[in-house]
Protein backbone atom coordinates (compact mmCIF):
# COMPACT_ATOMS: atom_id res chain seq x y z
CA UNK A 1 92.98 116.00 95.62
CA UNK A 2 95.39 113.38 94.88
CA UNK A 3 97.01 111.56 97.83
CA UNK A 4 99.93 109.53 97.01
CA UNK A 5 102.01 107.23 99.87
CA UNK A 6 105.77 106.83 98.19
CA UNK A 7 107.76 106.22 101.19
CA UNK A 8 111.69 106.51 100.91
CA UNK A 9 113.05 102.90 101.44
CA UNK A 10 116.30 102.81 103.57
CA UNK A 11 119.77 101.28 102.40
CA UNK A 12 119.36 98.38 105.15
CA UNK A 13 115.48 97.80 103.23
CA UNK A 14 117.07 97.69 99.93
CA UNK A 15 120.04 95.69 100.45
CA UNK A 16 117.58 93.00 102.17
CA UNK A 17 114.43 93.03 99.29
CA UNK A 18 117.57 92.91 96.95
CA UNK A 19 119.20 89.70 98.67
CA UNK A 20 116.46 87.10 97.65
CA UNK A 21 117.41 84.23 99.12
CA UNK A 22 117.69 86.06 103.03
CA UNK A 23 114.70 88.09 101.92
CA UNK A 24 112.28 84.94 101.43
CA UNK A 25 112.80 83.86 104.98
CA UNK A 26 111.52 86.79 106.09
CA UNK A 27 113.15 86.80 109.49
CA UNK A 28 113.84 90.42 109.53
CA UNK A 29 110.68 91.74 107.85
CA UNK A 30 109.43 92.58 111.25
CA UNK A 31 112.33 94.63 112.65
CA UNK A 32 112.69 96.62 109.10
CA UNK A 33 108.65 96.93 108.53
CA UNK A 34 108.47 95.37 105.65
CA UNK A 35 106.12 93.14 104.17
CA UNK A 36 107.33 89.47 103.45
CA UNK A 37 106.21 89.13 100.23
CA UNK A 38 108.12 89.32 96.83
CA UNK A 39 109.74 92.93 96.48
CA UNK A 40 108.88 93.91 93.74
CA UNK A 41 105.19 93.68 95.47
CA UNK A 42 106.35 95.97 98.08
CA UNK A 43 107.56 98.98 95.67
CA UNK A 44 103.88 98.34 93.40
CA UNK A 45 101.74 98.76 96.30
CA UNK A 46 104.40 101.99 97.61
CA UNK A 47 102.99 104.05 94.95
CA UNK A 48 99.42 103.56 95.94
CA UNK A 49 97.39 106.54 97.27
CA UNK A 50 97.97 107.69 101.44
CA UNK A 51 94.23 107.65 101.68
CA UNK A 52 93.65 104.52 100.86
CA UNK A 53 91.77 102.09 103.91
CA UNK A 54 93.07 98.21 103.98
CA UNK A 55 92.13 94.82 105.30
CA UNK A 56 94.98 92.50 106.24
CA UNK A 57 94.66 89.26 106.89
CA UNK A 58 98.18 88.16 108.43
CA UNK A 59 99.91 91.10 110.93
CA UNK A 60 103.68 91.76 111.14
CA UNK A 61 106.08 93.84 109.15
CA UNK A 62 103.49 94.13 106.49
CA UNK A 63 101.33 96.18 109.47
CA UNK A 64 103.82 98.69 109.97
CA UNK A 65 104.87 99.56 106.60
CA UNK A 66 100.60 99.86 105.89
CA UNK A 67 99.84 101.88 108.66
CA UNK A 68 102.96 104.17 106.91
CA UNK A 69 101.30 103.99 103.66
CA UNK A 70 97.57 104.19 104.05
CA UNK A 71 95.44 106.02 106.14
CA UNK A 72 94.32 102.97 108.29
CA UNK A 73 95.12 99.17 108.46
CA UNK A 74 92.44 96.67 109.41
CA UNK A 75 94.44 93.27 110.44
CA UNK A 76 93.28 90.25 111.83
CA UNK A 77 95.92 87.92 113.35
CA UNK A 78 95.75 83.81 114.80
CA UNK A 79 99.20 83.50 116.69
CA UNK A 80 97.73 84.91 119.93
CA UNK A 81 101.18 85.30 121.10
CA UNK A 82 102.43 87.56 118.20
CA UNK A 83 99.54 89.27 118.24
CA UNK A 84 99.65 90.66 121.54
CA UNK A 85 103.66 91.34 120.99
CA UNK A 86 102.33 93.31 118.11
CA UNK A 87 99.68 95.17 119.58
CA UNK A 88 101.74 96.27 122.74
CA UNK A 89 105.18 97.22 121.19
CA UNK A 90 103.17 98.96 118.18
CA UNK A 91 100.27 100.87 119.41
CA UNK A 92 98.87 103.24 116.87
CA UNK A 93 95.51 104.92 116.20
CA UNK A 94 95.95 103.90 112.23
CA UNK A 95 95.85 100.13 113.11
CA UNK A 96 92.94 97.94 114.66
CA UNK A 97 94.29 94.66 115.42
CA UNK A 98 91.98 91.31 115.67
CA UNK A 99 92.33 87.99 117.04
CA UNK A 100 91.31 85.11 115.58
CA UNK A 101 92.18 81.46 115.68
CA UNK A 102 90.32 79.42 113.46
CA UNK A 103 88.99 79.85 109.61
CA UNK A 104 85.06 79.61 111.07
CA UNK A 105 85.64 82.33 113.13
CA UNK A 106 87.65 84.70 110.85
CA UNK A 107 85.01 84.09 107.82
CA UNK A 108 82.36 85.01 110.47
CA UNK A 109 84.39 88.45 111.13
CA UNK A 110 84.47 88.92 107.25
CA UNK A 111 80.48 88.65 107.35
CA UNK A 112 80.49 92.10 109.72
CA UNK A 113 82.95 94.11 107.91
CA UNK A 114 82.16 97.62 106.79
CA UNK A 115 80.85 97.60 103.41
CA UNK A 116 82.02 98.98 100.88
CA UNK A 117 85.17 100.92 103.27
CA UNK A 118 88.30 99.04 101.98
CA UNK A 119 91.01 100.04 99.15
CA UNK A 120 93.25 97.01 99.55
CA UNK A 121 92.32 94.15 100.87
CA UNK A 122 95.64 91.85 101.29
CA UNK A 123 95.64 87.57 102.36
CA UNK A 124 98.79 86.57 103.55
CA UNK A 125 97.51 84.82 107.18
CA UNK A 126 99.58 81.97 108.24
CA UNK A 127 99.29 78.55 109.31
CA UNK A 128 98.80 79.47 113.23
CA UNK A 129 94.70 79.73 111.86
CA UNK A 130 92.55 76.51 112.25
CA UNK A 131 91.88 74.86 108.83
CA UNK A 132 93.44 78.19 106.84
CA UNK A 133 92.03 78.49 103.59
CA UNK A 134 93.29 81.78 101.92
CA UNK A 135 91.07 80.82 98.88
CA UNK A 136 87.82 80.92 100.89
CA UNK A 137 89.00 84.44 102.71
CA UNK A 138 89.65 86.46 99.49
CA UNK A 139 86.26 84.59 98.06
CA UNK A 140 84.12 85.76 101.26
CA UNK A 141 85.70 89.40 101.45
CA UNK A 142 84.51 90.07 97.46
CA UNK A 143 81.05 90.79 98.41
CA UNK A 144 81.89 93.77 101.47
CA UNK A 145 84.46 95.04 99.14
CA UNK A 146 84.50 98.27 96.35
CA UNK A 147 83.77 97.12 93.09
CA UNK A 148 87.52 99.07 92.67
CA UNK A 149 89.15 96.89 95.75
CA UNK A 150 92.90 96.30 95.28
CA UNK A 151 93.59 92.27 95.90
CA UNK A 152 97.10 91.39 97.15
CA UNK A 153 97.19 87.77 97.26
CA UNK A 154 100.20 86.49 98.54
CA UNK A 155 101.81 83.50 97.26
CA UNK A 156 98.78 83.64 94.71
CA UNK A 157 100.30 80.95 92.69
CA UNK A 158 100.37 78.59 94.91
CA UNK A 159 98.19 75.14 94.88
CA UNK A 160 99.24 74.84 98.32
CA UNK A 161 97.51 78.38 99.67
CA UNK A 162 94.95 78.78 97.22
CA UNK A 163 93.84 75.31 96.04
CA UNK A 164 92.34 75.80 93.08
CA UNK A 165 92.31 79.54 91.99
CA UNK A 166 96.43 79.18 92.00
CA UNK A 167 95.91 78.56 88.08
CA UNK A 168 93.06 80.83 87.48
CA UNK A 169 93.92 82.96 84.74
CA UNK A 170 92.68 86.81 84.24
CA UNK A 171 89.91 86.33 82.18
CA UNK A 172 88.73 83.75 85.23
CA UNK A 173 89.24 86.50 87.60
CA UNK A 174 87.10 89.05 85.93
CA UNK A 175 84.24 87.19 86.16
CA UNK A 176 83.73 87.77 89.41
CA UNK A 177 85.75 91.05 90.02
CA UNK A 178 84.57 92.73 86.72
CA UNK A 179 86.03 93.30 82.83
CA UNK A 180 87.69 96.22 84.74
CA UNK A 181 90.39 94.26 86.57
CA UNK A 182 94.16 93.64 85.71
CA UNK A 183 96.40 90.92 87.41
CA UNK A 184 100.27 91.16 87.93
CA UNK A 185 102.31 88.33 89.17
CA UNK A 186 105.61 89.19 91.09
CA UNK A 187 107.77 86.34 91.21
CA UNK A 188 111.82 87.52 91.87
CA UNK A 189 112.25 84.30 93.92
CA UNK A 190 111.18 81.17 91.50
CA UNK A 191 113.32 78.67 93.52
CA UNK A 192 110.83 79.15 96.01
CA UNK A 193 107.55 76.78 95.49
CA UNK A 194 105.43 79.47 97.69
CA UNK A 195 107.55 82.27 96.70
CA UNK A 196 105.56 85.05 94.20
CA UNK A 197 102.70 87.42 95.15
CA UNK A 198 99.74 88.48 92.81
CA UNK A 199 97.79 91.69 92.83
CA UNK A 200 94.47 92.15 91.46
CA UNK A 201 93.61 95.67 90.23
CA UNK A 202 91.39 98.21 88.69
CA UNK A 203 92.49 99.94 85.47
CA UNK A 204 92.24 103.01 87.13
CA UNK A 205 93.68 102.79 90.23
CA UNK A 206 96.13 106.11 90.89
């Protein structure tokens, strides 16, 4: 049976993906649950399946458009403060929130995560971790992962979040995710040096 999300975006959602230079600040990503990450991102991963399980490393609007999307939303969190703001005002039996404040203790976490259990697995943790290295997170969370895991790796061009796989090319990619993979760059905001958001994927994915 084929489970598909495609959730109706509102005219207030729209209008802000489609207003660039508001929608990088992300300021009201939260309050419309939306991810802040480039928008054309957003509508890719909208026509993933409902089943799907995913790891997030980074909570906020991305969370609560997930948990709308998938069947269950993994995400680990290192601004204490926003993370208990986000686990009282959004409570919900599809989302397991996690604490964490520094890179040694998240990478730890990766080490005990189900294996083999996530669909999408998406980096996008902020600077509120100790010593953040989004580069080392998606490397350590390869091994627990399907060999069919969908990789969301936000502002994947970027030397200064992913210091030296930023320029990887696909073929560089598939040699440690498999022939099997396909890479798409979003990038609807090039003014912005960390603007842009690169997915990973399996050929067959839908």
């Amino acid at each position: 049976m084929l489970y598909m999300s495609y959730i109706t975006f509102n005219d207030e959602q729209i209008s802000y993906m489609k207003n660039t230079k508001e929608f990088i600040q992300g300021e009201r990503c939260y309050e419309l649950e939306l991810p802040w990450m480039d928008a054309g991102a957003i509508v890719w991963l909208n026509n993933l399946k409902s089943n799907y399980n995913c790891l997030e490393f980074g909570s906020g609007g991305s969370t609560l458009f997930f948990s709308k999307i998938f069947s269950s939303v993994d995400t680990f969190e290192a601004d204490e403060k926003w993370y208990d703001f986000l686990k009282e005002k959004n409570p919900s039996d599809k989302i397991n929130y996690h604490y964490v404040s520094s890179q040694n203790e998240l990478i730890s976490n990766i080490s005990t995560l189900k294996q083999d259990y996530y669909d999408v697995c998406v980096v996008d943790i902020g600077t509120t971790l100790r010593n953040r290295n989004r580069e080392e997170i998606f490397l350590k969370c390869i091994p627990r992962m399907k060999k069919t895991t969908i990789y969301v790796l936000d502002n994947g061009f970027s030397q200064h979040h992913y210091f030296n796989i930023w320029k990887w090319k696909l073929e560089d990619f598939q040699k440690i995710l498999g022939n099997h993979y396909n890479m798409i760059d979003f990038n609807n905001a090039p003014f912005n040096k960390f603007a842009g958001t690169r997915i990973l994927y399996p050929s067959k994915i839908l």
